[in-house]
C-alpha atoms as a PDB file:
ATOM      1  CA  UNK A   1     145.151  75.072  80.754  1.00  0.00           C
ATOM      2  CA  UNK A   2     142.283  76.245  82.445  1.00  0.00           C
ATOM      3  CA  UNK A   3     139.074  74.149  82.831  1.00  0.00           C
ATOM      4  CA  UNK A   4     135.821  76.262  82.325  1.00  0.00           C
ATOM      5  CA  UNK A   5     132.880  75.416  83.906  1.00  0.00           C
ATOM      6  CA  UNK A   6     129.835  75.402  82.026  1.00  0.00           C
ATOM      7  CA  UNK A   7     126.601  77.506  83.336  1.00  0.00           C
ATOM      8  CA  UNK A   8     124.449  74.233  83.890  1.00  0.00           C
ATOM      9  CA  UNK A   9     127.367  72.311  85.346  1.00  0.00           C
ATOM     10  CA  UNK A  10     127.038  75.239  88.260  1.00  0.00           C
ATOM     11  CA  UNK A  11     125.929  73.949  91.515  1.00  0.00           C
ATOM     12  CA  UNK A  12     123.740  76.320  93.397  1.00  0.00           C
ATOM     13  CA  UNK A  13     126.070  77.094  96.747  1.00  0.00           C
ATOM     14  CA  UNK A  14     124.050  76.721 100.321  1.00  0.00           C
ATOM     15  CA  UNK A  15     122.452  79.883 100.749  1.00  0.00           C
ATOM     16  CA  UNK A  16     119.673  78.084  98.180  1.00  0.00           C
ATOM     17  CA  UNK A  17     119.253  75.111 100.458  1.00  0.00           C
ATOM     18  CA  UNK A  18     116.161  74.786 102.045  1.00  0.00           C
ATOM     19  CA  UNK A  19     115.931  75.160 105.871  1.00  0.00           C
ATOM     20  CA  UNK A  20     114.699  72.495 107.227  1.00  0.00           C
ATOM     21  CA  UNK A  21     113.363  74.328 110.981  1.00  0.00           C
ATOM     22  CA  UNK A  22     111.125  76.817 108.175  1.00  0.00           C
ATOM     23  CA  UNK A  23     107.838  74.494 108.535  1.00  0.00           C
ATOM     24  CA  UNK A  24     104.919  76.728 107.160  1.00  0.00           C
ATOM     25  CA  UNK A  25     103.905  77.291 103.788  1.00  0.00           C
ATOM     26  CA  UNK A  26     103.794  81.067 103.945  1.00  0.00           C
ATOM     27  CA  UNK A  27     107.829  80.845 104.680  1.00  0.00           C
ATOM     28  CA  UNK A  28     108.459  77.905 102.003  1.00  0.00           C
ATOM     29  CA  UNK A  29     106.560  80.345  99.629  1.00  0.00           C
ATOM     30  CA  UNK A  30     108.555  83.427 100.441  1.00  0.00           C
ATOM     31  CA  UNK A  31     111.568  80.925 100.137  1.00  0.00           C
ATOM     32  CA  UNK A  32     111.022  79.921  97.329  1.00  0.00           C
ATOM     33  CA  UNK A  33     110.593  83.244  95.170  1.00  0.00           C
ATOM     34  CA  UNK A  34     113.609  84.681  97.462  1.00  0.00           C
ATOM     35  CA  UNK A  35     115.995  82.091  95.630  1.00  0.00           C
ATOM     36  CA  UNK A  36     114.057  82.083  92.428  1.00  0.00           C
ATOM     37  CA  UNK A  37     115.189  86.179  92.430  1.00  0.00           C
ATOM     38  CA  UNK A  38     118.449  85.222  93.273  1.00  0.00           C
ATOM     39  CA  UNK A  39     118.896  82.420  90.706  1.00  0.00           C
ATOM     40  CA  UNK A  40     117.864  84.367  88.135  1.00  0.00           C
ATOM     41  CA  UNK A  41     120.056  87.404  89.013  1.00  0.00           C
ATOM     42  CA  UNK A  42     122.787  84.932  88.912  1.00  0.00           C
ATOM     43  CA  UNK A  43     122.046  83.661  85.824  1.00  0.00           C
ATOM     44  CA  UNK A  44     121.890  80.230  87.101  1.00  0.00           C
ATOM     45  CA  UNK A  45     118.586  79.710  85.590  1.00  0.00           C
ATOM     46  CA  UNK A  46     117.068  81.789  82.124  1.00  0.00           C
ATOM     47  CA  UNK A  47     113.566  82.047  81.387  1.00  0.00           C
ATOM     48  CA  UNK A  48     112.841  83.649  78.005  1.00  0.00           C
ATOM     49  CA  UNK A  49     109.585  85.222  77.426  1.00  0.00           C
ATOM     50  CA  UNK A  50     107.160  83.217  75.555  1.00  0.00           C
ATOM     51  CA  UNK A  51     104.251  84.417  74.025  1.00  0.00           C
ATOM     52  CA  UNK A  52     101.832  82.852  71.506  1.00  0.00           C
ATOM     53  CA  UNK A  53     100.708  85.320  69.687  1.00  0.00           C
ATOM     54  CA  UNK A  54     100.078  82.802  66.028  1.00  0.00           C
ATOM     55  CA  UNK A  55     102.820  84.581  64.027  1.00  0.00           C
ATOM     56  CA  UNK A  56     104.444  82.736  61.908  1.00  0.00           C
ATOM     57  CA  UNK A  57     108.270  82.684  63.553  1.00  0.00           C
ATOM     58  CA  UNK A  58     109.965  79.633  62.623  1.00  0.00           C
ATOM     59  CA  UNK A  59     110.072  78.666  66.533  1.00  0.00           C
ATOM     60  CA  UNK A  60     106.963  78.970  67.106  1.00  0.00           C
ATOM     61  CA  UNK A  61     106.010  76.831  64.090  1.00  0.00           C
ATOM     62  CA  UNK A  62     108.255  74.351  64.776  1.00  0.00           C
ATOM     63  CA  UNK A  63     106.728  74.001  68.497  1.00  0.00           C
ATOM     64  CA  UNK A  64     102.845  74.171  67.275  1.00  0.00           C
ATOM     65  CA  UNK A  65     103.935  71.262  64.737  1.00  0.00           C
ATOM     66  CA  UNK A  66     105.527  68.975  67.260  1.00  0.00           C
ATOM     67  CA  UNK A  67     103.328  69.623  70.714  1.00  0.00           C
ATOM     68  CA  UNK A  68      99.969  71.787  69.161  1.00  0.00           C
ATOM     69  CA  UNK A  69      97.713  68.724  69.853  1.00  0.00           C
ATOM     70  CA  UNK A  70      98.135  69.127  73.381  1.00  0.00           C
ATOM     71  CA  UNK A  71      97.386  73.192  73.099  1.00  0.00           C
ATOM     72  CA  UNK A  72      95.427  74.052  69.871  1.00  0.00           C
ATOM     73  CA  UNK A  73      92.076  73.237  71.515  1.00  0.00           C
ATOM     74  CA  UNK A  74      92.369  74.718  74.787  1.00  0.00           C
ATOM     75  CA  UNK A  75      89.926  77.447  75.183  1.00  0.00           C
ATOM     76  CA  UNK A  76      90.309  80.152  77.762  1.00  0.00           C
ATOM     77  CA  UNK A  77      86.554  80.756  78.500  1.00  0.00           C
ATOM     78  CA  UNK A  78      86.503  77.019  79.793  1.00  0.00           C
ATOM     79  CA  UNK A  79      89.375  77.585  82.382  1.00  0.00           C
ATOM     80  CA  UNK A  80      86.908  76.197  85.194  1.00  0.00           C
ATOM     81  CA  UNK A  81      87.499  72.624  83.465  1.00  0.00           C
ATOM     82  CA  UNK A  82      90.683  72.949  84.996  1.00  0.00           C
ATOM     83  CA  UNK A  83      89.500  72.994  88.782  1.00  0.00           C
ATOM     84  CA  UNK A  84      86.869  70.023  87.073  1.00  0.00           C
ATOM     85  CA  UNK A  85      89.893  67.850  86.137  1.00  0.00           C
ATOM     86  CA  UNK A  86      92.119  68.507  89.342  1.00  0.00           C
ATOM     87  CA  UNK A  87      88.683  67.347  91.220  1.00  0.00           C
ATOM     88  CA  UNK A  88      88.357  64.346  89.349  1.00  0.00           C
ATOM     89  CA  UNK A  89      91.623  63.243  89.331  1.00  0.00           C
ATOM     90  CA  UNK A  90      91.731  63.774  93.023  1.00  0.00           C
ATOM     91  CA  UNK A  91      88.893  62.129  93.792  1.00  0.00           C
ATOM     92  CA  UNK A  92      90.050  58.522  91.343  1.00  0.00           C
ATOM     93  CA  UNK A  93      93.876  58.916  93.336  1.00  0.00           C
ATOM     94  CA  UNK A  94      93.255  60.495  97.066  1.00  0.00           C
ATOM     95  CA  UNK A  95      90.489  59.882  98.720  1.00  0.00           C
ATOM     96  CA  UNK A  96      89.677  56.684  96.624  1.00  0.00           C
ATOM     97  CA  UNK A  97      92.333  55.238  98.799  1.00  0.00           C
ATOM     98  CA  UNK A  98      90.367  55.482 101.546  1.00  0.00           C
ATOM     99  CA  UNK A  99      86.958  53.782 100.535  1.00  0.00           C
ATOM    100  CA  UNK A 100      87.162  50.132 101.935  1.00  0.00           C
ATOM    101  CA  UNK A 101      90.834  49.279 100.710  1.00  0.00           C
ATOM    102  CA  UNK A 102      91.617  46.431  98.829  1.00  0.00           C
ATOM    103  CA  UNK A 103      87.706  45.204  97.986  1.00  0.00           C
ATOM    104  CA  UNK A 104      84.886  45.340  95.393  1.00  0.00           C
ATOM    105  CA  UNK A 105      83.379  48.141  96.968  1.00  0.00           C
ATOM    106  CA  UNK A 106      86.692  50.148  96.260  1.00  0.00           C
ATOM    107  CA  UNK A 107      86.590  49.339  92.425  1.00  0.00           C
ATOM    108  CA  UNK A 108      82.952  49.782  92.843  1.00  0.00           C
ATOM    109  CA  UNK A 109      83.648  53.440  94.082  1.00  0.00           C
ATOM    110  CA  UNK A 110      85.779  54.536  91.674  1.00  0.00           C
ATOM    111  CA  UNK A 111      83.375  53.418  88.731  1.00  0.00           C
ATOM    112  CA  UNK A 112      80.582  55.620  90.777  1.00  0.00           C
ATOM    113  CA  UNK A 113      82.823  58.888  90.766  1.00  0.00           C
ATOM    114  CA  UNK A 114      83.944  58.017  86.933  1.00  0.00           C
ATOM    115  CA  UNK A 115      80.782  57.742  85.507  1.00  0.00           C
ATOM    116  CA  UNK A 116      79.274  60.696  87.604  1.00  0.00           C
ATOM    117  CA  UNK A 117      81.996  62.638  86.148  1.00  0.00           C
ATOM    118  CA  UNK A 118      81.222  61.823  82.837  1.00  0.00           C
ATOM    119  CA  UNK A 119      77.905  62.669  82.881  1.00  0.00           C
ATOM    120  CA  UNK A 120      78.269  65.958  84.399  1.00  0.00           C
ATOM    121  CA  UNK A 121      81.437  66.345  81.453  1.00  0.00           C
ATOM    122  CA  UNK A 122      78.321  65.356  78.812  1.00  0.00           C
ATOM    123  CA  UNK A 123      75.673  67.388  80.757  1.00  0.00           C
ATOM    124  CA  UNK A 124      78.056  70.531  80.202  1.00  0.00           C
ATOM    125  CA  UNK A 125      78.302  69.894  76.189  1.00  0.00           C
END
């Protein structure tokens, strides 16, 4: 008997391997939405259309139920936070690294930048 193969069992072939000469990020980009096109046409990959719109489908439900803590209280007028957080979180993992490694003055740093980014986080309330 025939042995089916199953759509996520699919390997993509080589045309979707990345070329490793292709160096900028203009290229990777245009790469990138190149082979999303083509895994989509293929049917390699689905994405169905989402849209929150608070009706009451039992999907929908089911998904505010289990993950709406993380969601409920986002607010779109406050999508600069956003930029805030990626900042912050920069700042306490990149270029905390490179204040005086491996000393007090590092730890010291890093409490600077956290509590200056609290206070501008209660400044903005």
């Amino acid at each position: 008997p025939g042995k089916r193969e199953s759509v996520s069992a699919r390997r993509p072939s080589d045309e979707y391997c990345v070329d490793k000469s292709s160096k900028s990020a203009a290229q990777m980009k245009e790469f990138l939405l190149k082979t999303g096109e083509k895994l989509l046409k293929d049917g390699t990959i689905t994405l169905p259309m989402l849209k929150w719109d608070r009706h009451s489908s039992v999907d929908e439900r089911t998904a505010l139920d289990r993950f709406g803590f993380l969601i409920e209280s986002y607010r779109v007028q406050f999508w600069y936070w956003e930029i805030f957080e990626m900042v912050r979180k920069f700042f306490m993992t990149g270029l905390i690294l490179h204040v005086m490694p491996d000393s007090p003055e590092q730890v010291a740093a890093g409490f600077v930048i956290a509590v200056f980014f609290l206070f501008a986080f209660i400044m903005s309330k």
